[in-house]
Each structure stands twice: as C-alpha cells, then as structure tokens.
N, C-alpha and C. Protein backbone atom coordinates (compact mmCIF):
# COMPACT_ATOMS: atom_id res chain seq x y z
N UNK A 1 5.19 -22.89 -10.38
CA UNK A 1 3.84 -22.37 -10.33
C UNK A 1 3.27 -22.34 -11.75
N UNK A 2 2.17 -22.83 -12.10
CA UNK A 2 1.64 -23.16 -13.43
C UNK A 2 0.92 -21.68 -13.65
N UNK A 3 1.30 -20.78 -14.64
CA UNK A 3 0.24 -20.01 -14.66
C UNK A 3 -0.34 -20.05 -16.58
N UNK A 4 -0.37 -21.09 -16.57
CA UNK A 4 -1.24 -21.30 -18.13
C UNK A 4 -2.52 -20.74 -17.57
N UNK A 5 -3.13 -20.77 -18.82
CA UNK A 5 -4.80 -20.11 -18.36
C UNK A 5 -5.65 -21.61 -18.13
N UNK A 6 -6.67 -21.42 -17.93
CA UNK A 6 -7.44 -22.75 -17.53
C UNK A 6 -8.24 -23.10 -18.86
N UNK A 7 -8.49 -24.72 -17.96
CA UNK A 7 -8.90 -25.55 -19.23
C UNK A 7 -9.74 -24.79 -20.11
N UNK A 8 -10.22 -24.89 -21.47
CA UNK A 8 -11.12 -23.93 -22.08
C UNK A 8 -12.91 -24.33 -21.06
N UNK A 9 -13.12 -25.81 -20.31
CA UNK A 9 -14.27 -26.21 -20.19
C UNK A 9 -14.36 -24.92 -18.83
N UNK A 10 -13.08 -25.15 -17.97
CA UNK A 10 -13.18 -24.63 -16.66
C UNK A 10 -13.27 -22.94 -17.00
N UNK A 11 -13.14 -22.49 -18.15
CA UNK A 11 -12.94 -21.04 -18.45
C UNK A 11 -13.83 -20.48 -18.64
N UNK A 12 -15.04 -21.39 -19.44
CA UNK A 12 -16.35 -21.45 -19.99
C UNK A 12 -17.34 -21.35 -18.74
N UNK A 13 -17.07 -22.32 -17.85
CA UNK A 13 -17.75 -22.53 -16.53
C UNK A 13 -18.11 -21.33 -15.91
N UNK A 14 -16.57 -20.80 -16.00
CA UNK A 14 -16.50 -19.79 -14.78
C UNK A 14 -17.30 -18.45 -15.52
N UNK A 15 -16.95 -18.10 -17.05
CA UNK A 15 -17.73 -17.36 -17.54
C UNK A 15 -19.55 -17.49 -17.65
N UNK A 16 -20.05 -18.57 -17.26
CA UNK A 16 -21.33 -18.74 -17.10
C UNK A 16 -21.65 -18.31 -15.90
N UNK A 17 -20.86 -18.42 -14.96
CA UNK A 17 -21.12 -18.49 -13.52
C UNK A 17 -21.34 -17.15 -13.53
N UNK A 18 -20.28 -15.93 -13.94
CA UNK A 18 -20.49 -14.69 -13.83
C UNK A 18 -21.53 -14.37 -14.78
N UNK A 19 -21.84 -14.78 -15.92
CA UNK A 19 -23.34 -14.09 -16.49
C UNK A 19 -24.50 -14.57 -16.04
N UNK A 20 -24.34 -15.87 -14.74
CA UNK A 20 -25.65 -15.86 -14.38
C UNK A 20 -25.82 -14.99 -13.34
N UNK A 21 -24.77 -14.64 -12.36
CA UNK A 21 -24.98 -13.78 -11.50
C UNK A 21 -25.02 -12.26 -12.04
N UNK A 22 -24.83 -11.78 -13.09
CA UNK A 22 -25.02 -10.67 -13.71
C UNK A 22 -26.53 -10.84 -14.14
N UNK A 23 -26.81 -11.36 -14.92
CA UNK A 23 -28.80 -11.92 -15.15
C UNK A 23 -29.16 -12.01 -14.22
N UNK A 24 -28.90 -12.64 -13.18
CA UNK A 24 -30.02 -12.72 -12.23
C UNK A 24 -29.26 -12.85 -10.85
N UNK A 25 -28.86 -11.54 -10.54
CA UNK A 25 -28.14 -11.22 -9.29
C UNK A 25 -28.81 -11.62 -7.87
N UNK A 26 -28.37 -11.81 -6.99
CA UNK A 26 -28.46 -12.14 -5.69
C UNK A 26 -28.60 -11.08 -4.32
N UNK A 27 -29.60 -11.02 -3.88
CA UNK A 27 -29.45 -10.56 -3.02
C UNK A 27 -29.69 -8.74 -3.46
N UNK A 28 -30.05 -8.09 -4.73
CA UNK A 28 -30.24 -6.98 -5.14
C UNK A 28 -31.54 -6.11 -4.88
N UNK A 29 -31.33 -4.99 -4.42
CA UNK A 29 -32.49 -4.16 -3.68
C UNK A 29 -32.19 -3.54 -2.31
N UNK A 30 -33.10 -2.95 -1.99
CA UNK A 30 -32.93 -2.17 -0.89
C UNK A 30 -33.08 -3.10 0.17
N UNK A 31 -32.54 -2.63 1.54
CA UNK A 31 -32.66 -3.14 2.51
C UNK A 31 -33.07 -2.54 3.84
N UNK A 32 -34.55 -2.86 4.08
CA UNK A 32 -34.44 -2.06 5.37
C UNK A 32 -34.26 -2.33 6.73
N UNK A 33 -34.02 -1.44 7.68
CA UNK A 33 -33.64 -2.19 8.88
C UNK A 33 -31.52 -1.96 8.42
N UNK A 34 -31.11 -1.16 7.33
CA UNK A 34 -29.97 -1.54 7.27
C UNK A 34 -29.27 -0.82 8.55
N UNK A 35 -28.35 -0.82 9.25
CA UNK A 35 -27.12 -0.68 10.14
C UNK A 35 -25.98 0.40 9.67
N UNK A 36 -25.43 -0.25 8.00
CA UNK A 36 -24.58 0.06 7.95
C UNK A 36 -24.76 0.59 6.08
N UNK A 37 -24.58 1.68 5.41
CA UNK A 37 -24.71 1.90 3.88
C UNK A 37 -23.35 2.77 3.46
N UNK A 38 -23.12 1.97 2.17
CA UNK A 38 -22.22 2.96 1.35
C UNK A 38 -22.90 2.84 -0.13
N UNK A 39 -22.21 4.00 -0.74
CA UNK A 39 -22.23 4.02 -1.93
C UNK A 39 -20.70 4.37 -2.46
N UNK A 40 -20.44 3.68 -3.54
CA UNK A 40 -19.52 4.19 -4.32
C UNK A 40 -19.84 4.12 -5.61
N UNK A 41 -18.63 4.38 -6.22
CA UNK A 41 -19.11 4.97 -8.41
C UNK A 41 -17.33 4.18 -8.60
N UNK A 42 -17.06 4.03 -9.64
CA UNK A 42 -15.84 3.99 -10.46
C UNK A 42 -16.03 5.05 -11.70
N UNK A 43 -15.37 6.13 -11.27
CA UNK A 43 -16.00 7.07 -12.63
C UNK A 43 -15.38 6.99 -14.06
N UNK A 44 -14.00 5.55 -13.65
CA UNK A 44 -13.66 5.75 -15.19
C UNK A 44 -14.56 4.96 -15.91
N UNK A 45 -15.60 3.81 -15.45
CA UNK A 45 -16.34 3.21 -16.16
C UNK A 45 -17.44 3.10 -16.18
N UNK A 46 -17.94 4.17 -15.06
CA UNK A 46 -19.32 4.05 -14.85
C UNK A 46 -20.58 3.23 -13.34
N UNK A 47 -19.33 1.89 -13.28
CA UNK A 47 -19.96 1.28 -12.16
C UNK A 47 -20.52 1.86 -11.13
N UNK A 48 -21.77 1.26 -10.40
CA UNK A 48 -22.31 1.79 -8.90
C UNK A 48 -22.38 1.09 -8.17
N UNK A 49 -22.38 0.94 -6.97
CA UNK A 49 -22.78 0.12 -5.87
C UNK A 49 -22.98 0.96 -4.99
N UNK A 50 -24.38 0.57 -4.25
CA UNK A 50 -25.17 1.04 -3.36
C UNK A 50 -24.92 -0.10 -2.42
N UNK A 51 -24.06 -0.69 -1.27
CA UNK A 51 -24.43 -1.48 -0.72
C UNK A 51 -25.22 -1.33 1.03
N UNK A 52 -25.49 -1.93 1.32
CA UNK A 52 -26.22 -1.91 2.43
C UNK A 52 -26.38 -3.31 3.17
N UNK A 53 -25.89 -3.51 4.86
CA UNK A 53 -25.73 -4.34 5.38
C UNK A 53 -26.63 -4.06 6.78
N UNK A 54 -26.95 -4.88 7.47
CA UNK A 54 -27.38 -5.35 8.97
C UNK A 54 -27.03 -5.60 9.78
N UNK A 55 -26.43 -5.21 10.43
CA UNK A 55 -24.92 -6.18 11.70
C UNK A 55 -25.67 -6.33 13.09
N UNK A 56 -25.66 -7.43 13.51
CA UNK A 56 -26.10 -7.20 14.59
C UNK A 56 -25.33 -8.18 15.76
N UNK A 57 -24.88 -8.01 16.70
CA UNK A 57 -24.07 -8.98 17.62
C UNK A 57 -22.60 -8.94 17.04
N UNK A 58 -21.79 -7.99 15.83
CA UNK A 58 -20.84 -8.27 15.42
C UNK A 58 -20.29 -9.11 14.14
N UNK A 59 -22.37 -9.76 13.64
CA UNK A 59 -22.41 -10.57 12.64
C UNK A 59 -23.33 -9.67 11.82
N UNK A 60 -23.01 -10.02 10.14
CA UNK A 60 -23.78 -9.51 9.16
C UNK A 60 -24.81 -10.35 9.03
N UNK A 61 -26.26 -10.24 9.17
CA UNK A 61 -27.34 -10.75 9.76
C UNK A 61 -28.05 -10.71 8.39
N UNK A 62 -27.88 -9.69 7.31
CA UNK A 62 -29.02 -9.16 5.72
C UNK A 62 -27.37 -8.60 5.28
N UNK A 63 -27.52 -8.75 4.22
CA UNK A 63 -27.10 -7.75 3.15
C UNK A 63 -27.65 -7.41 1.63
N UNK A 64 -27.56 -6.71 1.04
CA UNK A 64 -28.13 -6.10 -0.49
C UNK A 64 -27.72 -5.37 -1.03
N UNK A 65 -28.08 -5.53 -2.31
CA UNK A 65 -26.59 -4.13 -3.30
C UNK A 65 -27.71 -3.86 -4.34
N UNK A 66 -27.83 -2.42 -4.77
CA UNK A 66 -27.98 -2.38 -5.79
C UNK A 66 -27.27 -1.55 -6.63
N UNK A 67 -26.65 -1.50 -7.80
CA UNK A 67 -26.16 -1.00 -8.73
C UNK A 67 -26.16 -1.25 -10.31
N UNK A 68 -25.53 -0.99 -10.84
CA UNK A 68 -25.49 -0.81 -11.80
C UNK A 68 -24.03 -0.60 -13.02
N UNK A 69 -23.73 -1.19 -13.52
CA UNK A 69 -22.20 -1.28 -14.41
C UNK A 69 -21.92 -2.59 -14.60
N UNK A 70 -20.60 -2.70 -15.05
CA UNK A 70 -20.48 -4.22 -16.03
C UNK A 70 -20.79 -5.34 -15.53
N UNK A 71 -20.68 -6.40 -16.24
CA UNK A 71 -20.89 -7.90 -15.61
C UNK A 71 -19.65 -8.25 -14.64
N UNK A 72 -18.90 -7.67 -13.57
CA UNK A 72 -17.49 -7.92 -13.81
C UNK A 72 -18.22 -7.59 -11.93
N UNK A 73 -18.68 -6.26 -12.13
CA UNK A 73 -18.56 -5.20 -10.88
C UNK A 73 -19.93 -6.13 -10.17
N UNK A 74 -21.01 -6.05 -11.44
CA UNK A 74 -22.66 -6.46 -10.63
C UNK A 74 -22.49 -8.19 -10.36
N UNK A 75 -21.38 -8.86 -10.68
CA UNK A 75 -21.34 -10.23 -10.45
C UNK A 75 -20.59 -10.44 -9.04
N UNK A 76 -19.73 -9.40 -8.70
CA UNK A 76 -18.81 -9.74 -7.84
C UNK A 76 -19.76 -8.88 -6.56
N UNK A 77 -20.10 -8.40 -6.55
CA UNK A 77 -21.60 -7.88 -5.28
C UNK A 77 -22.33 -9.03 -5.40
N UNK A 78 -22.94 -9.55 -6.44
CA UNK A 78 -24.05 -10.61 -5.89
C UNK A 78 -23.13 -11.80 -5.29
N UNK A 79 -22.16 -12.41 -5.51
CA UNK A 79 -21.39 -13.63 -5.01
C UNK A 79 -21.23 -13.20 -3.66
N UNK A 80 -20.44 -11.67 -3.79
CA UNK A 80 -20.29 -11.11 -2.34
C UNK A 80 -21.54 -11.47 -1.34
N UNK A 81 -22.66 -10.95 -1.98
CA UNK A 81 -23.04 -10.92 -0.67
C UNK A 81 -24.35 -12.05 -0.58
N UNK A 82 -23.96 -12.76 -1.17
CA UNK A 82 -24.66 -14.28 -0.68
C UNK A 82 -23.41 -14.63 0.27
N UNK A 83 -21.58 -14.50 -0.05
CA UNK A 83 -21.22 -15.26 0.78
C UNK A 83 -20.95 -14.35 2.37
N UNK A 84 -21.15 -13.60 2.60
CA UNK A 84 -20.99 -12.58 3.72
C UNK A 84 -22.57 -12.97 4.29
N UNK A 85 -23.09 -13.47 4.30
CA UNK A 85 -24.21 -13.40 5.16
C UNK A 85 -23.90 -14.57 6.33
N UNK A 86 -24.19 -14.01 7.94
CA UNK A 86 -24.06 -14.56 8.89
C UNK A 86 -22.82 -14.60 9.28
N UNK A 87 -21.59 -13.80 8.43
CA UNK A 87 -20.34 -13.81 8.43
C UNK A 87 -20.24 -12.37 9.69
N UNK A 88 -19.30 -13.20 10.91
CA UNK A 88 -18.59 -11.85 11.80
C UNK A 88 -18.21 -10.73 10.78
N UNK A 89 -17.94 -9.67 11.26
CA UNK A 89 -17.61 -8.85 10.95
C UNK A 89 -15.84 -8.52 10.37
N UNK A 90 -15.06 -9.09 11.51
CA UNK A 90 -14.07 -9.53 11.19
C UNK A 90 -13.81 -10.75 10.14
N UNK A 91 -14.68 -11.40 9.82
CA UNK A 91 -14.22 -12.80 9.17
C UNK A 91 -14.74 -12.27 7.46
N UNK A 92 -15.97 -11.02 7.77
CA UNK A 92 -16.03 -10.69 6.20
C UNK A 92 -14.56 -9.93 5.60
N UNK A 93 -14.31 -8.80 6.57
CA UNK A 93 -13.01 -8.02 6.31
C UNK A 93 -11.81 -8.93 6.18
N UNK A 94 -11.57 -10.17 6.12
CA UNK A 94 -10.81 -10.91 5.84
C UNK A 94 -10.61 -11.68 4.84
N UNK A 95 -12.03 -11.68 4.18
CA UNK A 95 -12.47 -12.08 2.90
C UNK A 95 -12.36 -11.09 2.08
N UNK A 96 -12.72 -10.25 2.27
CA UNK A 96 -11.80 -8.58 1.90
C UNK A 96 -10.61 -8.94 0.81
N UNK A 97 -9.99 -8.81 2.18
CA UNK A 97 -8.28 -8.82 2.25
C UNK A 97 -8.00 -10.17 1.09
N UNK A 98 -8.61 -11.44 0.72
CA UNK A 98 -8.36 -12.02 -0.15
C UNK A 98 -8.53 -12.09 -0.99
N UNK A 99 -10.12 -11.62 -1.68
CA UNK A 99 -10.52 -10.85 -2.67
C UNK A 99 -9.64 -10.27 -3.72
N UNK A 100 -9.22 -8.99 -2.53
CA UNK A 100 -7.85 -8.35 -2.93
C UNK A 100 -6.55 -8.66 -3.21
N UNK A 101 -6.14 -9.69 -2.74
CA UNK A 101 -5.11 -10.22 -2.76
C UNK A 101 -5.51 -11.34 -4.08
N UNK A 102 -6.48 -11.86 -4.28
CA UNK A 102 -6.53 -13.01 -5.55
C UNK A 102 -6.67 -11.82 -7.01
N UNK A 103 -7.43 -10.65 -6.55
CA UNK A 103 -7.36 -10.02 -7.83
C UNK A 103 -5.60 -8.83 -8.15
N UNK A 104 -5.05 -9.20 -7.18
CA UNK A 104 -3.15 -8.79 -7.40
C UNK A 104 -2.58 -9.96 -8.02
N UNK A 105 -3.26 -11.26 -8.32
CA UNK A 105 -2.62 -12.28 -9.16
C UNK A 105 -1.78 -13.32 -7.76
N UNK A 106 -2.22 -13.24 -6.53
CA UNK A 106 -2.30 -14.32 -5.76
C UNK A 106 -2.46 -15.82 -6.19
N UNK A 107 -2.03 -16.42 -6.32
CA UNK A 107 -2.29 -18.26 -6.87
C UNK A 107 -2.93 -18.46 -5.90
N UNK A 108 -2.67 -18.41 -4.49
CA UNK A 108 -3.15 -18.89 -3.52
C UNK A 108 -4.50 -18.74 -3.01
N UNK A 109 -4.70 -17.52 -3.14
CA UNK A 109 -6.12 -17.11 -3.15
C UNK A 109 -7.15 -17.32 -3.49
N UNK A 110 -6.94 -17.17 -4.86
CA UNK A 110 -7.38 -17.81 -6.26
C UNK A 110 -7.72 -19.28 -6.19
N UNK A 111 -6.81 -20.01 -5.25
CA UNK A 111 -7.49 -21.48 -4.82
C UNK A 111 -8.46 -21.46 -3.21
N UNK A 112 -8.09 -20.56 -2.83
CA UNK A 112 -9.27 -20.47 -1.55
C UNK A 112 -10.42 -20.62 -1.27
N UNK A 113 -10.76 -21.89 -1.12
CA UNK A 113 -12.44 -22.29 -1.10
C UNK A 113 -13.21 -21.62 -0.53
N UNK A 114 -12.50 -20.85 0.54
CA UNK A 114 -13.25 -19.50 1.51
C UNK A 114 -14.34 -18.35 0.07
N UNK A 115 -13.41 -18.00 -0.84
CA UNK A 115 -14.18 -17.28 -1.10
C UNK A 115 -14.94 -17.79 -2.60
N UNK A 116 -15.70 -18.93 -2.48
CA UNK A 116 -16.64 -19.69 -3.19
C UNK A 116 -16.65 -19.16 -4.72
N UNK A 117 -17.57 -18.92 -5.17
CA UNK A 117 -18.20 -18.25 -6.53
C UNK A 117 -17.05 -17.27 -6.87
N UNK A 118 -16.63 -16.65 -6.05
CA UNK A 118 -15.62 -15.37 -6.52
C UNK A 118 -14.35 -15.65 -7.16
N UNK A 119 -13.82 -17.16 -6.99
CA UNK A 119 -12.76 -17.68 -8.10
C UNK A 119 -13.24 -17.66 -9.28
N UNK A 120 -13.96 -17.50 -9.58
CA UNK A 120 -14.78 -17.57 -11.07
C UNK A 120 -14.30 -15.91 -11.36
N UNK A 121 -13.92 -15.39 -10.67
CA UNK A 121 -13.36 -13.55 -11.32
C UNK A 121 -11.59 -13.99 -11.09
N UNK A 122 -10.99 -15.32 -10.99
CA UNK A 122 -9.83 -14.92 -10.59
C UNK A 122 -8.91 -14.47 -11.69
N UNK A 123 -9.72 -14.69 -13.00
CA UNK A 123 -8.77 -14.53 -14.28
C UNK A 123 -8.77 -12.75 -14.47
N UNK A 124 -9.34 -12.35 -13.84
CA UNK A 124 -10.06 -10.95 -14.13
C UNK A 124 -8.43 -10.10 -13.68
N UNK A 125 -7.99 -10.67 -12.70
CA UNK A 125 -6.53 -10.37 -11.86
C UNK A 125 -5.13 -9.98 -13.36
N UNK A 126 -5.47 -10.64 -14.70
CA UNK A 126 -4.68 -10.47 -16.02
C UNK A 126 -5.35 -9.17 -16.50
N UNK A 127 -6.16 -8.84 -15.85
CA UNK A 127 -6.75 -7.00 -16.62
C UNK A 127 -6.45 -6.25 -16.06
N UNK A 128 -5.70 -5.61 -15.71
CA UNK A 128 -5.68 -4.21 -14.71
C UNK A 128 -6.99 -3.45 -14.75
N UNK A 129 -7.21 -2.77 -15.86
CA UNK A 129 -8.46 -2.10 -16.28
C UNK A 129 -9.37 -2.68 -15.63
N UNK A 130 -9.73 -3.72 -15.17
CA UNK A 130 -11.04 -4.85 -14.95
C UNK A 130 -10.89 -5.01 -13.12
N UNK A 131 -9.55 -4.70 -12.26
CA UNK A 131 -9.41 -5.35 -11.16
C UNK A 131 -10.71 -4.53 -10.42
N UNK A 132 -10.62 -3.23 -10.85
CA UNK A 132 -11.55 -1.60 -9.98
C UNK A 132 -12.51 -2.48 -9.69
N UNK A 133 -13.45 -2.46 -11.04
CA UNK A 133 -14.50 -3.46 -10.98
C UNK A 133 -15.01 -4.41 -10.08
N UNK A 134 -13.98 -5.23 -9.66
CA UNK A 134 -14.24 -6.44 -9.64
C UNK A 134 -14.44 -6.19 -7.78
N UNK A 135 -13.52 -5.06 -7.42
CA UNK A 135 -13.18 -5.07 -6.10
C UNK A 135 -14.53 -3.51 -5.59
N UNK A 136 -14.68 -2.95 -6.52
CA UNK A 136 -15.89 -2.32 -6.15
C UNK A 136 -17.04 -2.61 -5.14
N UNK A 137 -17.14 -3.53 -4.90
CA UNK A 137 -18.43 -3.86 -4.17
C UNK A 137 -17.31 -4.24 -2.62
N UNK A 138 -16.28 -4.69 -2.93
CA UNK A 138 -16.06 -5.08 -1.55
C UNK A 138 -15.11 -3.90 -1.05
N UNK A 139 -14.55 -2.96 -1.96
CA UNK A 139 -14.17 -1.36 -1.05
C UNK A 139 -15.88 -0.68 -0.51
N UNK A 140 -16.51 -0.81 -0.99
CA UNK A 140 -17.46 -0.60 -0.21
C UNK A 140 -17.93 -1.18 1.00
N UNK A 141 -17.67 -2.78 1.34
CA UNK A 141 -17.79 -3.40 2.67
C UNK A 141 -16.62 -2.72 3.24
N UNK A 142 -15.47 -2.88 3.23
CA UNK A 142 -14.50 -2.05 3.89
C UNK A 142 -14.72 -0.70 4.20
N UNK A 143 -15.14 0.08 3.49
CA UNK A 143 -15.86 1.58 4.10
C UNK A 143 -16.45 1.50 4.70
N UNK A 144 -17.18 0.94 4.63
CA UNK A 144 -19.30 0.31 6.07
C UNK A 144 -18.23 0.31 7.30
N UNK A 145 -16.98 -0.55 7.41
CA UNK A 145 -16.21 -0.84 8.78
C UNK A 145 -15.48 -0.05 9.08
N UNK A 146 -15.11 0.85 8.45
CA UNK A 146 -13.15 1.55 8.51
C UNK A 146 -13.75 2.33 10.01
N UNK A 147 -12.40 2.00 10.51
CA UNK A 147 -13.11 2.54 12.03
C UNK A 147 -13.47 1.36 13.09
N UNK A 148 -14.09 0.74 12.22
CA UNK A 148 -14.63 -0.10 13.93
C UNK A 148 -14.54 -1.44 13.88
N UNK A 149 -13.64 -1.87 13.24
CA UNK A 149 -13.17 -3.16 13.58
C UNK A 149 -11.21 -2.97 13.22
C-alpha cells in the first residue's frame, strides 16, 4: 500500500478545490420548506453548521448549510451537499459511513468515486485535530436520520 503523500500538482489541485468551495460555497443559506434541521458547533474550534434538508419519498429533494469555521469544516458541507442531492436517504447515510471511514485513513475510500469532491479532504485523515472538522457537517446529516432509517 503506497502511502507517500501525493504528487505536489495533485496536492495543489486538491488544495484549490477546497478554497474554492470555502470562497464560494455551494448550496449555503436557509432553506425553506425544510423536513429535516440540525445544528451543531465543534467547541474546540469554533466551527458551525446549521444544516437543513427536504426529504421527500425517502429522497433528499433540497439541501443547505449555513455556517461558519475553517476552510476544512465550510468546504466539506458545500461538497456534501451538492453531492447528497436526489440521494435516498439510505444511500446518503452510506456516504456517511465513508466519509468517515476515508477520514480514519481508509485507502479505499479515499479512492471512492462515490464520494466526488470530498477526496480532495482525504489528506486531512494525517491531522487528527482537523478530522472533527471535516466530518462536522456530515454528523449532522446523521443526526437529521438517527432513528429513522
């Protein structure tokens, strides 16, 4: 298993990718008509996420986040939830589960085309300090469900 770090071009990439979605996030603001809302905080660093989803038929139909904290936390909500839209309910909570599993230092994960833009945080998995962050926005999709799926 190769775990050198990546090319400096592919390292660079992926760090653009997250400051554009930190500049100019996706999918940020209120949502009305929402279904389903959480909020959470990370109080050792400050992060927020307000997220808010739409479910309807068992599928996430809208979603939107707004918060506030590092480029790490507000990048990994906007990727989130461009890619959760129209996603079952079950098939987001599974994206969840890999999320989580690529930021425990998963290889496998970490290559999972399933979860698009969000390999661009897989280096983030070498910070402990940085994982909270990163998974912030999606312990909040998991709260919206706990219970009913």
């Amino acid at each position: 298993m190769d775990t050198s770090p990546p090319e400096p071009r592919l390292s660079a990439l992926y760090q653009e990718l997250i400051l554009d979605h930190y500049r100019r996030p996706r999918n940020k603001g209120t949502l009305d008509g929402a279904t389903h809302s959480v909020s959470l905080n990370n109080p050792l660093c400050g992060d927020e996420i307000d997220l808010q989803l739409q479910v309807e038929g068992g599928a996430i139909k809208a979603v939107r986040f707004v918060g506030r904290g590092c480029s790490i936390s507000q990048a990994s909500a906007s990727m989130m939830t461009q890619l959760l839209k129209e996603k079952a309910v079950p098939q987001a909570l599974a994206l969840a589960e890999r999320m989580s599993a690529m930021m425990q230092g998963d290889e496998t994960a970490a290559g999972d085309k399933s979860l698009g833009d969000l390999r661009a945080l897989a280096g983030v998995s070498k910070f402990p300090i940085r994982i909270k962050c990163a998974l912030l926005p999606w312990n909040a999709l998991t709260d919206a469900f706990k219970g009913q799926w």
